[in-house]
C-alpha atoms as a PDB file:
ATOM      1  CA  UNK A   1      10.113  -2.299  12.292  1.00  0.00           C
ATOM      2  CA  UNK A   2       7.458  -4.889  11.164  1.00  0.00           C
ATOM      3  CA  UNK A   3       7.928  -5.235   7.139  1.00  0.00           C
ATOM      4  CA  UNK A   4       5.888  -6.648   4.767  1.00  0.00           C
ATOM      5  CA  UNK A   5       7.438  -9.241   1.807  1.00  0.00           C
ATOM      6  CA  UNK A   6       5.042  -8.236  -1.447  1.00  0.00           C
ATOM      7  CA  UNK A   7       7.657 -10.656  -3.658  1.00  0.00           C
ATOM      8  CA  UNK A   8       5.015 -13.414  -4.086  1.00  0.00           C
ATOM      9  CA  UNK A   9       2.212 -10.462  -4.828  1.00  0.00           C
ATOM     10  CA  UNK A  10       4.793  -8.890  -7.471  1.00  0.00           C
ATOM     11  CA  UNK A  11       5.539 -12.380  -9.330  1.00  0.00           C
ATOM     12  CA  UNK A  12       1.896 -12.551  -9.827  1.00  0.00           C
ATOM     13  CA  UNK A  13       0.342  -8.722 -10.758  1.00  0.00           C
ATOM     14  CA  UNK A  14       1.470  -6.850 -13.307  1.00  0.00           C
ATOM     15  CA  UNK A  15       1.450  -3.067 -13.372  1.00  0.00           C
ATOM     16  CA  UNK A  16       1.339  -2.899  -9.679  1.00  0.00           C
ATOM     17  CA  UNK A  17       5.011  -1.781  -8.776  1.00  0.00           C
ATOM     18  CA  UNK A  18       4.351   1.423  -7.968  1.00  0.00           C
ATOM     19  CA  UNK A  19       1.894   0.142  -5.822  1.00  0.00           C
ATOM     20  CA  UNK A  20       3.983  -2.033  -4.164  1.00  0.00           C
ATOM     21  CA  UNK A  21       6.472   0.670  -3.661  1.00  0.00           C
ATOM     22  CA  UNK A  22       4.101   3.166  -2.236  1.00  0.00           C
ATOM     23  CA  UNK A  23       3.275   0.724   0.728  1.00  0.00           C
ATOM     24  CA  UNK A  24       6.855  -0.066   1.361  1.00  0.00           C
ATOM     25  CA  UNK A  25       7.840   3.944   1.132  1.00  0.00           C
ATOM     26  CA  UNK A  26       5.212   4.476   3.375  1.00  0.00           C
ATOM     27  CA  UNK A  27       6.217   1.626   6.099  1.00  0.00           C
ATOM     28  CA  UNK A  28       9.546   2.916   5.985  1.00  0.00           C
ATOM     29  CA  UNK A  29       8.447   6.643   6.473  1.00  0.00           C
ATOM     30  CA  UNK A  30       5.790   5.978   9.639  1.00  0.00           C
ATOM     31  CA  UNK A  31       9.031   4.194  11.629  1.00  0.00           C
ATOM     32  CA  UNK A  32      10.217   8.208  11.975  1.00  0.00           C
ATOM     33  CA  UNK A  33       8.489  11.579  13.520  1.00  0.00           C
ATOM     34  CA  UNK A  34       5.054  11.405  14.322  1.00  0.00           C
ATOM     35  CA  UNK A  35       4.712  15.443  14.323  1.00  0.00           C
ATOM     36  CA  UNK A  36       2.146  16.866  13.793  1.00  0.00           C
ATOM     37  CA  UNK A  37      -0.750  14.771  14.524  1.00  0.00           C
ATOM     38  CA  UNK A  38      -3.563  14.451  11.794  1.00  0.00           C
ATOM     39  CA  UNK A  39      -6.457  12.719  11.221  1.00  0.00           C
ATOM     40  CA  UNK A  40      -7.854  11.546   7.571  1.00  0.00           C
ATOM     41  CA  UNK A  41     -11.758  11.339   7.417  1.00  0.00           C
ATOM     42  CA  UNK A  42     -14.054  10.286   4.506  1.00  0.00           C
ATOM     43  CA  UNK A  43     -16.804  12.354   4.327  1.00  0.00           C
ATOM     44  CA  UNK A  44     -18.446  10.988   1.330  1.00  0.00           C
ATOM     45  CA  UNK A  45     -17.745   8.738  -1.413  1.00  0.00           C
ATOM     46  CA  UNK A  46     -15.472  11.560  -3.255  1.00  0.00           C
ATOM     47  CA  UNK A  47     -14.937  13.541  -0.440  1.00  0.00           C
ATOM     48  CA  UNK A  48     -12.005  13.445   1.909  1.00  0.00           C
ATOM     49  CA  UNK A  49     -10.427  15.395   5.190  1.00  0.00           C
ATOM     50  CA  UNK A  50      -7.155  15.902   6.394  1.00  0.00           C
ATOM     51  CA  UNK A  51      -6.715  17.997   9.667  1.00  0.00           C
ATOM     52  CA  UNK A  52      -3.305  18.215  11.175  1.00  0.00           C
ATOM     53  CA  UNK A  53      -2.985  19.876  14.721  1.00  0.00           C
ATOM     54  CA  UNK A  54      -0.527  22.644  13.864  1.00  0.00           C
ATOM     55  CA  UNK A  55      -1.229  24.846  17.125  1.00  0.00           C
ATOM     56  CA  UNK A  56       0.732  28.048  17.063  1.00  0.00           C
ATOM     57  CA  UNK A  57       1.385  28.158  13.565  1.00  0.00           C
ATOM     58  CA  UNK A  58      -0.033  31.112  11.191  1.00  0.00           C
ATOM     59  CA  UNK A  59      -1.248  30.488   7.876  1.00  0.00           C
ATOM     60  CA  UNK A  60       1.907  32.899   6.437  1.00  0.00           C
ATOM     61  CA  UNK A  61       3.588  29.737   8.243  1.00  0.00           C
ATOM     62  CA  UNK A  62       2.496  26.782   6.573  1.00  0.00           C
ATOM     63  CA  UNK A  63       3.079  25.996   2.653  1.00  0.00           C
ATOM     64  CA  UNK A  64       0.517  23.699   0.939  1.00  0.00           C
ATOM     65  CA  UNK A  65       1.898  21.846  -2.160  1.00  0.00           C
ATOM     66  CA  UNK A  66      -0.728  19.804  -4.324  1.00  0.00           C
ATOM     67  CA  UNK A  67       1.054  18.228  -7.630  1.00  0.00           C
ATOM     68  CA  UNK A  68      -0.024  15.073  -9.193  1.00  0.00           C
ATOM     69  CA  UNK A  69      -0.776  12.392  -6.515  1.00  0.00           C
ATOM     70  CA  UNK A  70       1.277  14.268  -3.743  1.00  0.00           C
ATOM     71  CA  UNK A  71       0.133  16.761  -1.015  1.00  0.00           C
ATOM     72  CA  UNK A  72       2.959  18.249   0.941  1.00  0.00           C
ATOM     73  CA  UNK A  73       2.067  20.327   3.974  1.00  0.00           C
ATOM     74  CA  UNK A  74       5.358  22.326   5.282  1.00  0.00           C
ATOM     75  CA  UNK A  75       4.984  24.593   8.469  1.00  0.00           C
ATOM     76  CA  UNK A  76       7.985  26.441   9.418  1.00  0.00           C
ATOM     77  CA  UNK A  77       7.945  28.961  12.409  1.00  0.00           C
ATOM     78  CA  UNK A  78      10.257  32.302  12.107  1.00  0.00           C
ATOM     79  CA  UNK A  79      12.457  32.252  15.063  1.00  0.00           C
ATOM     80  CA  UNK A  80      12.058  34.168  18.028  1.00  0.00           C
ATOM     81  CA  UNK A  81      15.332  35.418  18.718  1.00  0.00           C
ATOM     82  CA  UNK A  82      13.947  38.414  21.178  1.00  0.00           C
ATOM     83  CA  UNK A  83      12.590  35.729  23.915  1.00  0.00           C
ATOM     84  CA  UNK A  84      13.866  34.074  26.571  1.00  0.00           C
ATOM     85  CA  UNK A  85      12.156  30.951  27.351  1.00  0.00           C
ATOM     86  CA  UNK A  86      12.386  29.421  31.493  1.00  0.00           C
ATOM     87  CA  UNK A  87      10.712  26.262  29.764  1.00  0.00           C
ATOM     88  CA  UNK A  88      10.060  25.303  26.168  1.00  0.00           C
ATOM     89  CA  UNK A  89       6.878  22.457  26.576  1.00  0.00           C
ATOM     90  CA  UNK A  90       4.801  23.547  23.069  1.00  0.00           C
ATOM     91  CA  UNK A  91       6.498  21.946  20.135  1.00  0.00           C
ATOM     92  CA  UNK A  92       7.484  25.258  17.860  1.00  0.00           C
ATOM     93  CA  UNK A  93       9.585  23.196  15.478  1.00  0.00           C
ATOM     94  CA  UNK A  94       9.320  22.890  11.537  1.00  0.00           C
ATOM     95  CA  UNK A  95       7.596  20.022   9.838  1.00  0.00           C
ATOM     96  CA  UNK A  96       6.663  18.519   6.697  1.00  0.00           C
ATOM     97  CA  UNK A  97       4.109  15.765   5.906  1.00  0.00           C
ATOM     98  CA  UNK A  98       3.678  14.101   2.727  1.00  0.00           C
ATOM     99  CA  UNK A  99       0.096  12.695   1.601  1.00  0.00           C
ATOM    100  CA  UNK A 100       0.051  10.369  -1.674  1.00  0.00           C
ATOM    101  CA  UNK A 101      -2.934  10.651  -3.251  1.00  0.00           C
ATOM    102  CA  UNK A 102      -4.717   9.137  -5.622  1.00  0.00           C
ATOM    103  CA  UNK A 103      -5.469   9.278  -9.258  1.00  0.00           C
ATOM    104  CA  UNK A 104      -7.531  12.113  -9.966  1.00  0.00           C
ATOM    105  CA  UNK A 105      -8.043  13.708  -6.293  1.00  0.00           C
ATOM    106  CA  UNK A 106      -7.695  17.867  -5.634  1.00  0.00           C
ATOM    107  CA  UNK A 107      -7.251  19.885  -3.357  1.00  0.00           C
ATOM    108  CA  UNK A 108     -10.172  21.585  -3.197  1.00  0.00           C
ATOM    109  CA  UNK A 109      -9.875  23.909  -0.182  1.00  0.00           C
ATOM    110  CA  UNK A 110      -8.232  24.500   3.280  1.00  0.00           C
ATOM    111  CA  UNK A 111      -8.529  26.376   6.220  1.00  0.00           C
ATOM    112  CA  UNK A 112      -6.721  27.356   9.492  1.00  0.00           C
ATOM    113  CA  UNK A 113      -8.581  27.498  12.661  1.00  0.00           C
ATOM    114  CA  UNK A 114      -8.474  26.986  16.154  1.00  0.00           C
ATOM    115  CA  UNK A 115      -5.035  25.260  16.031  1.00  0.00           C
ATOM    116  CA  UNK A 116      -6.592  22.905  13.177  1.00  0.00           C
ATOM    117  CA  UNK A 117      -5.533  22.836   9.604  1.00  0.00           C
ATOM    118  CA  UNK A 118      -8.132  21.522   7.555  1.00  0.00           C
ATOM    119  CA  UNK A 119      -7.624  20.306   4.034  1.00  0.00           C
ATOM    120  CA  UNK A 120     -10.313  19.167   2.046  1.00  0.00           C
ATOM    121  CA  UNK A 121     -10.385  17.225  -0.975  1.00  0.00           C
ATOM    122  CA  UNK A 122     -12.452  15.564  -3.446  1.00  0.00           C
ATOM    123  CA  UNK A 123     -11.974  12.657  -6.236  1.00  0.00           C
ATOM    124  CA  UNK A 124     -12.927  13.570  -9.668  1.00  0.00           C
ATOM    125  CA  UNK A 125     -12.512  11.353 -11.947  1.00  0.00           C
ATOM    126  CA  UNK A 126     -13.513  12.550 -15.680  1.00  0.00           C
ATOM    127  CA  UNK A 127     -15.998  11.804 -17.615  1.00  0.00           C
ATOM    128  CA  UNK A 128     -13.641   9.978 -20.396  1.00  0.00           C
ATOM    129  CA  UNK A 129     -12.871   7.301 -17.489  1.00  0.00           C
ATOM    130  CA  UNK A 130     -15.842   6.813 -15.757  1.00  0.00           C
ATOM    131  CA  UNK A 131     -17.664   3.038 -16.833  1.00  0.00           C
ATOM    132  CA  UNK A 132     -19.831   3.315 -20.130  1.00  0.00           C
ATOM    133  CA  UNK A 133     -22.090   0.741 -20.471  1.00  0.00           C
ATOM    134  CA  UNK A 134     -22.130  -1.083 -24.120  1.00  0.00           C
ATOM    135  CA  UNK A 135     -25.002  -1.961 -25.991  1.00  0.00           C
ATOM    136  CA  UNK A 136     -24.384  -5.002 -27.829  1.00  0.00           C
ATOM    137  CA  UNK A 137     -24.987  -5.010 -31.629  1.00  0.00           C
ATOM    138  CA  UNK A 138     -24.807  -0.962 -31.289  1.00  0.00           C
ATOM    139  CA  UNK A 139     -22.707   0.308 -34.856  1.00  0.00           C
ATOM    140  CA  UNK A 140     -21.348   3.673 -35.072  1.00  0.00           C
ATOM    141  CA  UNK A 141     -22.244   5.292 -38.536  1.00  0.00           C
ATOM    142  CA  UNK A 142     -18.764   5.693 -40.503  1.00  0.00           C
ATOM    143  CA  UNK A 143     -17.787   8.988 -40.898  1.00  0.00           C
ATOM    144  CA  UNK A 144     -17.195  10.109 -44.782  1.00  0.00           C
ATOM    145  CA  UNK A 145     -14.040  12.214 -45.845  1.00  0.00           C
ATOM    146  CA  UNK A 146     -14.992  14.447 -48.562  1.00  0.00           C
ATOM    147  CA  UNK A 147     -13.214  13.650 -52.216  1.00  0.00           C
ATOM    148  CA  UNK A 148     -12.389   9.644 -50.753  1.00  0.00           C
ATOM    149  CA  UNK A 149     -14.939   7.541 -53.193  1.00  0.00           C
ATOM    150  CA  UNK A 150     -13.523   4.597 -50.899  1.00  0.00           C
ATOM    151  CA  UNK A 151     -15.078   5.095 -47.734  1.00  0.00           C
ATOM    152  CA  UNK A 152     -18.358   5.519 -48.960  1.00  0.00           C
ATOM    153  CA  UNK A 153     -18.473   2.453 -51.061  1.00  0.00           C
END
């Protein structure tokens, strides 16, 4: 497994551990199974795609879990004890995939079809933290509480 040393990025950032940890967690986790196979598209500056290739799955099958900066997709197949399979060649097991996401990003809707799951999402960051631009020499008028002779003086 190729790993990367962030020790000389980590003596000189601050704030950036979890970071740091994320891309080791993450180096660690892609060295196991690669099932199923998705792909992650931009499709806008906001606006993101997963699809995962979960072909004989049902959507009663699969659990989507969005909390804050993790999406976990779980599939789990009920078993078919009535069938006798010659040859087993389609992959029927369980999975689970883990997405970290980042600050501020939703799910904002998925879909099931043709063997595809399709989860779209989209960044919204709000209004409080988006870049205000300061006009220099701009005072705010100070705000009076009634019955305080102080603050209006």
């Amino acid at each position: 497994m190729n790993r990367f040393d962030f020790t000389p990025y980590r003596r000189t950032t601050v704030g950036f551990d979890r970071l740091f940890d994320l891309l080791e967690r993450q180096a660690r986790a892609n060295a196991g199974d690669n099932y199923p196979p998705f792909n992650i598209e931009r499709r806008g500056e906001d606006a993101y795609r997963i699809t995962l290739a979960v072909a004989g799955f049902k959507p009663e099958d699969i659990d989507i879990t969005a909390q804050q900066n993790l999406l976990v997709v779980k599939g789990a197949k009920p078993d078919a004890e009535d069938r006798q399979f010659l040859h087993v060649g389609i992959a029927n097991r369980g999975f689970e995939r883990r997405f970290e996401l980042a600050d501020f990003v939703r799910v904002e809707a998925a879909d099931l079809a043709d063997g595809l799951l399709t989860i779209d999402l989209v960044r919204e960051v709000p209004e409080a933290m988006k870049p205000k631009k300061v006009l220099i020499g701009e005072q705010k008028p100070l705000k009076v509480i009634e019955g305080d002779a102080s603050a209006a003086a």
